[in-house]
PDB file of N, CA and C in Angstrom:
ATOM      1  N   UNK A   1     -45.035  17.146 -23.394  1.00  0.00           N
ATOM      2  CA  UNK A   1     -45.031  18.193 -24.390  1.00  0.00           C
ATOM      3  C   UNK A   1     -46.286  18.038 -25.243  1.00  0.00           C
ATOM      4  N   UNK A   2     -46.705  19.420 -25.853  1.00  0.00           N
ATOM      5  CA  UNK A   2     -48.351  19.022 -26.371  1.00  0.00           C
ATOM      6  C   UNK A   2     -47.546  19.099 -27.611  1.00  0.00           C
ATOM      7  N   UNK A   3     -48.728  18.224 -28.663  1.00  0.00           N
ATOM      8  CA  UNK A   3     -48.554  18.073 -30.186  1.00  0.00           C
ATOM      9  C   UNK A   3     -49.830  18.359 -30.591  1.00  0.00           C
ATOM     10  N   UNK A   4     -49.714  18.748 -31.686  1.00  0.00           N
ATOM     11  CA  UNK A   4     -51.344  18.772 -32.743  1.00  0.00           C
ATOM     12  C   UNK A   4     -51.409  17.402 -33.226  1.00  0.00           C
ATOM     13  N   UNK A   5     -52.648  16.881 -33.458  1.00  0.00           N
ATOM     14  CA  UNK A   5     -53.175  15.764 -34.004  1.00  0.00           C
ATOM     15  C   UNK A   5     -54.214  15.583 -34.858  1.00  0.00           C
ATOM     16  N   UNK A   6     -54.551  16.222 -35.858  1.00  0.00           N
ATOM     17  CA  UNK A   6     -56.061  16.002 -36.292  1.00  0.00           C
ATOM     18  C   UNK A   6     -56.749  17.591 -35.928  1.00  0.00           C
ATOM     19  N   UNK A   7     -56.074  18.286 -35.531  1.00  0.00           N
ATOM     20  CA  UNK A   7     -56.192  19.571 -34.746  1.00  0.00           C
ATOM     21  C   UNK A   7     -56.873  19.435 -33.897  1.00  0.00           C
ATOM     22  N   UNK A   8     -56.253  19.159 -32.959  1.00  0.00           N
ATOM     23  CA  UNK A   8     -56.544  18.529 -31.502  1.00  0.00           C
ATOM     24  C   UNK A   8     -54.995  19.164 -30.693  1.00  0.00           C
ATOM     25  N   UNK A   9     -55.046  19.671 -29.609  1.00  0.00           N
ATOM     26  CA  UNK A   9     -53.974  19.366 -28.391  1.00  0.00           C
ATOM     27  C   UNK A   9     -53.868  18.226 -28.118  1.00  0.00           C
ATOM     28  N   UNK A  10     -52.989  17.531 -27.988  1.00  0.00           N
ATOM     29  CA  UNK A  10     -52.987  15.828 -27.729  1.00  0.00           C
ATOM     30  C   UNK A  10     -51.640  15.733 -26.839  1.00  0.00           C
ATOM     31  N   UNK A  11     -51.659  14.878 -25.960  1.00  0.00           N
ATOM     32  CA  UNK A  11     -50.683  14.048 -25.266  1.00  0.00           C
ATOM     33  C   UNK A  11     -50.813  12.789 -24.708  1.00  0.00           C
ATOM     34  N   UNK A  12     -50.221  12.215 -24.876  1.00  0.00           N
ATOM     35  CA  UNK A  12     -50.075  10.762 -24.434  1.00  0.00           C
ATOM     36  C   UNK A  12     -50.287   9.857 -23.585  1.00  0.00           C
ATOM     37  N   UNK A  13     -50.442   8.712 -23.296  1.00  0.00           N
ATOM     38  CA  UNK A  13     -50.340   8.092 -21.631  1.00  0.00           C
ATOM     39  C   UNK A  13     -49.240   8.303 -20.789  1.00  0.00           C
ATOM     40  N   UNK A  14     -48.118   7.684 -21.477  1.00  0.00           N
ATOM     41  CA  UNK A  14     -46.706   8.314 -20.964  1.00  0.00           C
ATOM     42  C   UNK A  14     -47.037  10.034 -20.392  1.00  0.00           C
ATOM     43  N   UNK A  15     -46.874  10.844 -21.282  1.00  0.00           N
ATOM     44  CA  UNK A  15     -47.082  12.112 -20.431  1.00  0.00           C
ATOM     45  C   UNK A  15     -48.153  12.272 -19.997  1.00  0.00           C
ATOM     46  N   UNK A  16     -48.991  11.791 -19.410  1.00  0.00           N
ATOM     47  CA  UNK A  16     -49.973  11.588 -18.922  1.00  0.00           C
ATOM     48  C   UNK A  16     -49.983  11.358 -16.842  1.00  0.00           C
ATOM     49  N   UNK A  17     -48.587   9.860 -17.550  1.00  0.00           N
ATOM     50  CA  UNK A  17     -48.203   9.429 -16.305  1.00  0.00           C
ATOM     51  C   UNK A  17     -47.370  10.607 -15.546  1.00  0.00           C
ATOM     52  N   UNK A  18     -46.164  10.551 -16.959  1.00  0.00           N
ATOM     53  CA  UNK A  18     -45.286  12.001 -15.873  1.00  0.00           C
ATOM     54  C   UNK A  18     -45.646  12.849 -15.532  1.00  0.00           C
ATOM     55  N   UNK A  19     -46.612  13.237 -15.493  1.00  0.00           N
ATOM     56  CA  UNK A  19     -47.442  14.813 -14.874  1.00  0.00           C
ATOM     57  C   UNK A  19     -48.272  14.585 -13.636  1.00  0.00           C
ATOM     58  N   UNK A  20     -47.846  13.281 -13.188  1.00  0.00           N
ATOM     59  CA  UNK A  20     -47.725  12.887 -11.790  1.00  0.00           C
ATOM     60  C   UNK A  20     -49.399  12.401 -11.730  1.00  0.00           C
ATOM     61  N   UNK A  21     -49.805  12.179 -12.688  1.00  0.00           N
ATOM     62  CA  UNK A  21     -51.524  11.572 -12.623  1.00  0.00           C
ATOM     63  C   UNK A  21     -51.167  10.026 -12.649  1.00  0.00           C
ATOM     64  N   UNK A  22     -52.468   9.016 -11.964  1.00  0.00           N
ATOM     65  CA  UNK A  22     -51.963   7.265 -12.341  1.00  0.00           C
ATOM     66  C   UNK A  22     -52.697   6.649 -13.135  1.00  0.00           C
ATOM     67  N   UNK A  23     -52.557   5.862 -13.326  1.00  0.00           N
ATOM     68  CA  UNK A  23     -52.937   4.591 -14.178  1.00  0.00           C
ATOM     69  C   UNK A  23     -54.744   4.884 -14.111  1.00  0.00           C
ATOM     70  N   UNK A  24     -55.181   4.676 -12.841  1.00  0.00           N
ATOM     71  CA  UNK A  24     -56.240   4.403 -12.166  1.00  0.00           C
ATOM     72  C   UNK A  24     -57.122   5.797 -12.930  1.00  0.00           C
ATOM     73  N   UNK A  25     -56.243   6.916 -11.977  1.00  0.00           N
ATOM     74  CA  UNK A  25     -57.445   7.939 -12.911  1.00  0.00           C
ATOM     75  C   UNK A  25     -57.448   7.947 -14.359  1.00  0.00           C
ATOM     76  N   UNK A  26     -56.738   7.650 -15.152  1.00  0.00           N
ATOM     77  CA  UNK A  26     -56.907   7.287 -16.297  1.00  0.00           C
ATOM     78  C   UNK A  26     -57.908   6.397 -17.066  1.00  0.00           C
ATOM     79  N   UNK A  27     -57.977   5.657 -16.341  1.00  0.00           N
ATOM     80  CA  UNK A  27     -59.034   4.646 -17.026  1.00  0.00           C
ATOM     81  C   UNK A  27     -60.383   4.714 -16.169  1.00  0.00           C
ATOM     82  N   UNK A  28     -60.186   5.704 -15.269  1.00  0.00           N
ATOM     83  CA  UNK A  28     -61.643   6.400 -14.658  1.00  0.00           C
ATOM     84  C   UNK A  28     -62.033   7.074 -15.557  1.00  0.00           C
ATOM     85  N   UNK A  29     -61.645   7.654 -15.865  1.00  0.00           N
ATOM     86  CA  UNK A  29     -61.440   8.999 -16.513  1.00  0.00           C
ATOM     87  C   UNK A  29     -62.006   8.726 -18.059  1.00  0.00           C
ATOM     88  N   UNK A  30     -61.903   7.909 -18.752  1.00  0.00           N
ATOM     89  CA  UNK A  30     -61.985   6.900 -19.725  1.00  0.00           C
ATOM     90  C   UNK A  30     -63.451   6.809 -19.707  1.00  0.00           C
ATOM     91  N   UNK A  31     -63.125   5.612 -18.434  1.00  0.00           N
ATOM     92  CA  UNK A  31     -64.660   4.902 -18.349  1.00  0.00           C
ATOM     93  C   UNK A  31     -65.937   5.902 -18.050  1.00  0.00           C
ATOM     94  N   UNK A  32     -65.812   7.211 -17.303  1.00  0.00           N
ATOM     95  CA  UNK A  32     -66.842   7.839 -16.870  1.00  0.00           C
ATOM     96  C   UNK A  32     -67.126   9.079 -18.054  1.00  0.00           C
ATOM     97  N   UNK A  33     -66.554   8.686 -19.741  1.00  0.00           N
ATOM     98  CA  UNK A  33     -66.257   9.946 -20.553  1.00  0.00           C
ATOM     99  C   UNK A  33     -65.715  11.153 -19.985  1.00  0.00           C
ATOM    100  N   UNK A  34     -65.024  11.589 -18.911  1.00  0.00           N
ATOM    101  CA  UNK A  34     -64.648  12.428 -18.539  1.00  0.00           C
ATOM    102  C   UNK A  34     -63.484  12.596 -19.399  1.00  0.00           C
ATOM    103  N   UNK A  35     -63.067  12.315 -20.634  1.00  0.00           N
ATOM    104  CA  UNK A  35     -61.890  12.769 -21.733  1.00  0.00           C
ATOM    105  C   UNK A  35     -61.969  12.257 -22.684  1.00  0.00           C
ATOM    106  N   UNK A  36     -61.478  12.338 -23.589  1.00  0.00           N
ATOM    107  CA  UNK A  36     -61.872  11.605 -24.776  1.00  0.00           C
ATOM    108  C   UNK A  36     -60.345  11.179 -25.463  1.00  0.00           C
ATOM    109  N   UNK A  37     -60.413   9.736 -26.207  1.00  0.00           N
ATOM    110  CA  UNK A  37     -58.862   9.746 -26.904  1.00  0.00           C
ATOM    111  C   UNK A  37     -59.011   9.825 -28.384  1.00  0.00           C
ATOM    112  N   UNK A  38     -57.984  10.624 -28.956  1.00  0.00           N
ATOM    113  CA  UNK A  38     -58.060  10.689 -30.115  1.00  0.00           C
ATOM    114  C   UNK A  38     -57.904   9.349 -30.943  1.00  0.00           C
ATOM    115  N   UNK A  39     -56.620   8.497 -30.753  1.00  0.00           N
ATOM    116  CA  UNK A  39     -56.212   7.880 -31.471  1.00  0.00           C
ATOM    117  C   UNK A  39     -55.325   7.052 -30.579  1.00  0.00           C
ATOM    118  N   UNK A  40     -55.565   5.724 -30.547  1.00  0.00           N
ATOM    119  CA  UNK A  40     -54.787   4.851 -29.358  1.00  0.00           C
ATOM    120  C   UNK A  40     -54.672   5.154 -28.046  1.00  0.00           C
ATOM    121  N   UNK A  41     -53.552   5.729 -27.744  1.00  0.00           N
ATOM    122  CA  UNK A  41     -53.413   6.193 -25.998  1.00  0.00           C
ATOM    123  C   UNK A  41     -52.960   7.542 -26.145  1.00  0.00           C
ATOM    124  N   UNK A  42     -53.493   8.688 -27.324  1.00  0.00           N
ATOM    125  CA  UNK A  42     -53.716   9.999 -27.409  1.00  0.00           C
ATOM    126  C   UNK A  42     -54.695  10.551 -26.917  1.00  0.00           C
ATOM    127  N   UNK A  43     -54.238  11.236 -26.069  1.00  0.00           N
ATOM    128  CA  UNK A  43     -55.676  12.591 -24.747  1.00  0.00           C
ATOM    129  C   UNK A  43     -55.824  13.738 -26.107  1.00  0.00           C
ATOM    130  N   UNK A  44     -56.944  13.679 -26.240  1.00  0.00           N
ATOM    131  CA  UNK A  44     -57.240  15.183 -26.593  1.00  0.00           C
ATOM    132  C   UNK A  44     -57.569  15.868 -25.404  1.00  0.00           C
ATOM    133  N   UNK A  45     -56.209  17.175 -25.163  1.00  0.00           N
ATOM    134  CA  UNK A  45     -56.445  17.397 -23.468  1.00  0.00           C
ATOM    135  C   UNK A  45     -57.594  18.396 -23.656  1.00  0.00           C
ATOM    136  N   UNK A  46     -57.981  19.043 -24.539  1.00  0.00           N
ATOM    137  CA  UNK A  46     -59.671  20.172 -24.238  1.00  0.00           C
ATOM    138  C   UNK A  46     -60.521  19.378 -23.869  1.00  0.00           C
ATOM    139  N   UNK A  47     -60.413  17.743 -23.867  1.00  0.00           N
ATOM    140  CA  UNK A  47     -61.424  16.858 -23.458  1.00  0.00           C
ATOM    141  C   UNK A  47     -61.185  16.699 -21.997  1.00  0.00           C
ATOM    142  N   UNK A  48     -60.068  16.889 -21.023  1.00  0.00           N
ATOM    143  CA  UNK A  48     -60.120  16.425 -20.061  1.00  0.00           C
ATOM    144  C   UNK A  48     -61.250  17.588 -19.004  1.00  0.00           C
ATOM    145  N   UNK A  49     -62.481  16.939 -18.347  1.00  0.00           N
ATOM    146  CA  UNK A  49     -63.564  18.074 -17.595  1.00  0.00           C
ATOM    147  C   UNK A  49     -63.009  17.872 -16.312  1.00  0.00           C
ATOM    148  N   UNK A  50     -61.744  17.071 -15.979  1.00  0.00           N
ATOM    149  CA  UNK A  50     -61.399  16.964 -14.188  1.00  0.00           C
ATOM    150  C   UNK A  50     -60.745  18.668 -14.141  1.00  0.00           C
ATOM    151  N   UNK A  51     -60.953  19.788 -13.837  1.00  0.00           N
ATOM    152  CA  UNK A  51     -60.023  20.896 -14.030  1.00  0.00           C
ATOM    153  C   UNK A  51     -59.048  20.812 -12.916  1.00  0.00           C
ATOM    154  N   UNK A  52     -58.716  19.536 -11.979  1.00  0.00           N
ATOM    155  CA  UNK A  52     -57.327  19.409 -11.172  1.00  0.00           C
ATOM    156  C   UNK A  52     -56.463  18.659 -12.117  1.00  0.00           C
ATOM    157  N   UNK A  53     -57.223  17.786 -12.922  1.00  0.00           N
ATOM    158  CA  UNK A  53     -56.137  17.226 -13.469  1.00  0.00           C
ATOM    159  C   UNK A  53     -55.583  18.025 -15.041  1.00  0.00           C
ATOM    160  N   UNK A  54     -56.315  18.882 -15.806  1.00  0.00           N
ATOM    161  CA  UNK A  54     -55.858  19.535 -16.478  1.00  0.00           C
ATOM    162  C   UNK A  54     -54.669  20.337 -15.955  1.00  0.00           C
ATOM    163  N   UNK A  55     -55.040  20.888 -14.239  1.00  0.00           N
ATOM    164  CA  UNK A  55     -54.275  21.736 -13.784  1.00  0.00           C
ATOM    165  C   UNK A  55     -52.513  21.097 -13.694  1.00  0.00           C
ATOM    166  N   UNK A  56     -52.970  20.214 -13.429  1.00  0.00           N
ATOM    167  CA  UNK A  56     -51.267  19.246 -13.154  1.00  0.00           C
ATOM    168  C   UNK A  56     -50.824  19.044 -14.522  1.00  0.00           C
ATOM    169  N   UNK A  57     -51.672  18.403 -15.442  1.00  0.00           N
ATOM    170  CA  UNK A  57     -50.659  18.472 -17.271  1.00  0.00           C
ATOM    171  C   UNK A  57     -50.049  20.160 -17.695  1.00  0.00           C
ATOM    172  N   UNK A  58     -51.127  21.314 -17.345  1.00  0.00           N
ATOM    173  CA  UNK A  58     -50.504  22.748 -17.248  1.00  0.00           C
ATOM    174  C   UNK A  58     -49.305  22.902 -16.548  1.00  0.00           C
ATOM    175  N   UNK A  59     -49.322  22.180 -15.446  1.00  0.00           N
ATOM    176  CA  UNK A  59     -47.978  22.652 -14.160  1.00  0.00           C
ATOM    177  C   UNK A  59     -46.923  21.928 -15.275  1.00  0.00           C
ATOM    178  N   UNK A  60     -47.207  21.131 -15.279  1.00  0.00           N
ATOM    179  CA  UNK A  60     -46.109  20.118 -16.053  1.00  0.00           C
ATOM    180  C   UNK A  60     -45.375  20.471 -17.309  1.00  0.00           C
ATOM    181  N   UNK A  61     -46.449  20.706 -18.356  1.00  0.00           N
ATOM    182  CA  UNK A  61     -46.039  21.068 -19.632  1.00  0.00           C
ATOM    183  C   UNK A  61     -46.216  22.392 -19.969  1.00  0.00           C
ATOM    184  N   UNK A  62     -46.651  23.143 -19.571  1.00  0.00           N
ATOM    185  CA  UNK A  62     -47.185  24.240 -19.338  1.00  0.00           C
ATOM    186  C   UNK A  62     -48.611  25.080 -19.858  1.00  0.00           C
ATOM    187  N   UNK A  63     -48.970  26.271 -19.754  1.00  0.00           N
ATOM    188  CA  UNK A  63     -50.119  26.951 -20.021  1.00  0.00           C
ATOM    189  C   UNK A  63     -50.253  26.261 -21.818  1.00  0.00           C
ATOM    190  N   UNK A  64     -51.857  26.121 -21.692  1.00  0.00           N
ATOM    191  CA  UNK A  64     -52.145  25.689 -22.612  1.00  0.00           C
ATOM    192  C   UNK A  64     -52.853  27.020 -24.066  1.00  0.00           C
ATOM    193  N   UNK A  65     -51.927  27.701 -24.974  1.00  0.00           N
ATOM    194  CA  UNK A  65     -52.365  28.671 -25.480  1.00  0.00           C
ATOM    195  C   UNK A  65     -53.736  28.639 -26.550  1.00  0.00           C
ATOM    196  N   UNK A  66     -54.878  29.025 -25.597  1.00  0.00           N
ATOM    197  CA  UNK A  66     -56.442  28.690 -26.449  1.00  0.00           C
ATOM    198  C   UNK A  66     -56.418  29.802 -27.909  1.00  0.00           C
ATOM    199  N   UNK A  67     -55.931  30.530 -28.434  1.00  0.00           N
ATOM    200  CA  UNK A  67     -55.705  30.791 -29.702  1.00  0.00           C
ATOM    201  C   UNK A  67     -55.067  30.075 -30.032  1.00  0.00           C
ATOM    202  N   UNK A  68     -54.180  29.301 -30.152  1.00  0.00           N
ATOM    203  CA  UNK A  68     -53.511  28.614 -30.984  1.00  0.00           C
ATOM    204  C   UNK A  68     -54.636  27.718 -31.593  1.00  0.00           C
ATOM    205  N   UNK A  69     -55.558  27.122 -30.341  1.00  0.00           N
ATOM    206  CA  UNK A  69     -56.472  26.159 -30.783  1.00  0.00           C
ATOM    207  C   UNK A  69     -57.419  26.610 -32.022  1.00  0.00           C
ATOM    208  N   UNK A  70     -57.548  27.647 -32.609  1.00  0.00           N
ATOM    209  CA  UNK A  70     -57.695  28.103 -33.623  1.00  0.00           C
ATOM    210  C   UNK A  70     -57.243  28.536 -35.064  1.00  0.00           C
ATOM    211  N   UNK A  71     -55.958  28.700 -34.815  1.00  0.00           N
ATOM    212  CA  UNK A  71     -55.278  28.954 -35.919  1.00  0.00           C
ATOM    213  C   UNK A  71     -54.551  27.475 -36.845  1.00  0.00           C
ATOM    214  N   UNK A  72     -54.511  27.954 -37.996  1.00  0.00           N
ATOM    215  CA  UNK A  72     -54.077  27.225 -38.566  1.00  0.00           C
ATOM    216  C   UNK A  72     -52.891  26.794 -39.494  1.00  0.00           C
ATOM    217  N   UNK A  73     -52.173  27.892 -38.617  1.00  0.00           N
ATOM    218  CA  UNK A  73     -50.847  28.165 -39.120  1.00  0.00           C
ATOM    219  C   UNK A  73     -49.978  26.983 -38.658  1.00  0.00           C
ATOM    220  N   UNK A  74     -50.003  26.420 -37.639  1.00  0.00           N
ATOM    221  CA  UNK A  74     -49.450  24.921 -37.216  1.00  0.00           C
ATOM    222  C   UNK A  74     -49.564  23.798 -38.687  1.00  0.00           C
ATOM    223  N   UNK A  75     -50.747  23.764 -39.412  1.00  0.00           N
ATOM    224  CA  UNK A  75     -51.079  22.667 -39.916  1.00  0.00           C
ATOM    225  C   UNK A  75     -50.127  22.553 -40.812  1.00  0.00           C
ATOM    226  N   UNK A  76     -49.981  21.596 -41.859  1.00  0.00           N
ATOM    227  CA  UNK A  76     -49.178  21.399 -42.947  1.00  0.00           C
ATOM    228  C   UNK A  76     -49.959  21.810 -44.355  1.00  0.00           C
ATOM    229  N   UNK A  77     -49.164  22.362 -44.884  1.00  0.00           N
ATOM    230  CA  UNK A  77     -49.069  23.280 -46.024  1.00  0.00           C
ATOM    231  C   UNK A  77     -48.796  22.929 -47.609  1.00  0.00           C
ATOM    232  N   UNK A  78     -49.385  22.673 -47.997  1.00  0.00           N
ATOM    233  CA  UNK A  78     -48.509  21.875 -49.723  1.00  0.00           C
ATOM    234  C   UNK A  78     -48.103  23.440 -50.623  1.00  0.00           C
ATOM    235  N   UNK A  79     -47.151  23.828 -50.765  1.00  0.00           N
ATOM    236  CA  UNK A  79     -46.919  24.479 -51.899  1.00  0.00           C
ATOM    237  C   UNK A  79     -46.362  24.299 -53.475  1.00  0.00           C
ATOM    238  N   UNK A  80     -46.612  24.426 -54.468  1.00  0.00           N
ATOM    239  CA  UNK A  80     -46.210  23.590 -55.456  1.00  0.00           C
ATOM    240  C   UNK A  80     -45.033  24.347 -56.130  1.00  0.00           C
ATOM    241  N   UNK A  81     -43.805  23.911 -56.571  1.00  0.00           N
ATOM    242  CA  UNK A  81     -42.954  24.356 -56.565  1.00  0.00           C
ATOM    243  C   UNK A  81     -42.864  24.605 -58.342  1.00  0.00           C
ATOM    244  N   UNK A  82     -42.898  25.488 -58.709  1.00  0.00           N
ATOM    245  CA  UNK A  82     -43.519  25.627 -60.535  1.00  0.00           C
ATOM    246  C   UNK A  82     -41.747  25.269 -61.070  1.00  0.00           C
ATOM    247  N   UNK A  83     -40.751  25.545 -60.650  1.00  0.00           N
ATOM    248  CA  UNK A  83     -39.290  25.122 -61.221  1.00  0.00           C
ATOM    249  C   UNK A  83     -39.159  23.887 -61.431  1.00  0.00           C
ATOM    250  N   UNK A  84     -39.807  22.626 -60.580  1.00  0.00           N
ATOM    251  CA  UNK A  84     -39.635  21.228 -60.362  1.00  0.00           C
ATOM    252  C   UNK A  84     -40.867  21.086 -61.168  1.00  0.00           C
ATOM    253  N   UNK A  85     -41.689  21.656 -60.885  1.00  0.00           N
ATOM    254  CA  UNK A  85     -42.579  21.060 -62.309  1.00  0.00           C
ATOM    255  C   UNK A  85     -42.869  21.344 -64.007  1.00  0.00           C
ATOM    256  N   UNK A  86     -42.226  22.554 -64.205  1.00  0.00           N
ATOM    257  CA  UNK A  86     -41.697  22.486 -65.190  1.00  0.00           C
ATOM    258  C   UNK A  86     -40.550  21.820 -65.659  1.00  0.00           C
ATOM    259  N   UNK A  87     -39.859  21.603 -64.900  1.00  0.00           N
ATOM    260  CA  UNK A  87     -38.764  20.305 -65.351  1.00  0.00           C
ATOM    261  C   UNK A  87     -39.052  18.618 -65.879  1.00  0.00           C
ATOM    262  N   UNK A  88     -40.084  18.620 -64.625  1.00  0.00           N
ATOM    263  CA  UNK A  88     -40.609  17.028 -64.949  1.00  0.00           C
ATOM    264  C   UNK A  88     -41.630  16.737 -66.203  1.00  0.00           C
ATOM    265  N   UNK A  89     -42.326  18.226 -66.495  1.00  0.00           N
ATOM    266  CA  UNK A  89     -43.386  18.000 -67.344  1.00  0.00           C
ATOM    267  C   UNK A  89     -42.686  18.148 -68.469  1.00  0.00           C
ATOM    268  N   UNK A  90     -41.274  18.697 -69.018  1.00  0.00           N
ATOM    269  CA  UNK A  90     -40.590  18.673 -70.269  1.00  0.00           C
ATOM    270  C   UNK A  90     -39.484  17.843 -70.013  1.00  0.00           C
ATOM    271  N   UNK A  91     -39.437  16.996 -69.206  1.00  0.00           N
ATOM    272  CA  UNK A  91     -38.357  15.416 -69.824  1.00  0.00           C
ATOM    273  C   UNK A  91     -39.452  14.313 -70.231  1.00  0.00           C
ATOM    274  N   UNK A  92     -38.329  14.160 -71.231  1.00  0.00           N
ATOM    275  CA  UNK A  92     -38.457  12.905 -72.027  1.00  0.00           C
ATOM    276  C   UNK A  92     -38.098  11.967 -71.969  1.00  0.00           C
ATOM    277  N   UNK A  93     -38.162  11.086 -72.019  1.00  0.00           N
ATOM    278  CA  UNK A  93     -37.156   9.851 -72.466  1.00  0.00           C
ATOM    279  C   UNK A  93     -36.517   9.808 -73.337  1.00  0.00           C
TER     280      UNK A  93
END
């Protein structure tokens, strides 16, 4: 399953493995920059340039939606809630 990361598409080694790719191309894949990891054993998959093996994480998890990779409606949001802060800013001790 894909996740955002840093706004990145990202998936894992684990799903990496289950999408029927091995060990081996992985750390080919690695070693020859042919992908890049975000963060530990996180794929940023727009990094992967093998387009068979993108094709098999697609079969797997499915079509990868390239607007999304733009928007920023996924990200996290702070809204400030003016009821809770008017409360805290008029107690006292």
């Amino acid at each position: 399953m894909y996740a955002r990361y840093g706004g990145h598409i990202v998936i894992t080694k684990t799903e990496w493995l289950s999408a029927g790719l091995t060990d081996r191309q992985y750390r080919y894949d690695l070693a020859k920059g042919l992908m890049s990891l975000v963060f530990g054993d996180i794929i940023d998959v727009m990094s992967i340039q093998r387009s068979e093996r993108l094709a098999m994480i697609e079969a797997k998890f499915g079509k990868i939606d390239r607007a999304e990779l733009n928007s920023t409606d996924t990200e996290l949001k702070v809204t400030v809630d003016n009821e809770a802060r008017a409360f805290y800013v008029a107690y006292r001790k």
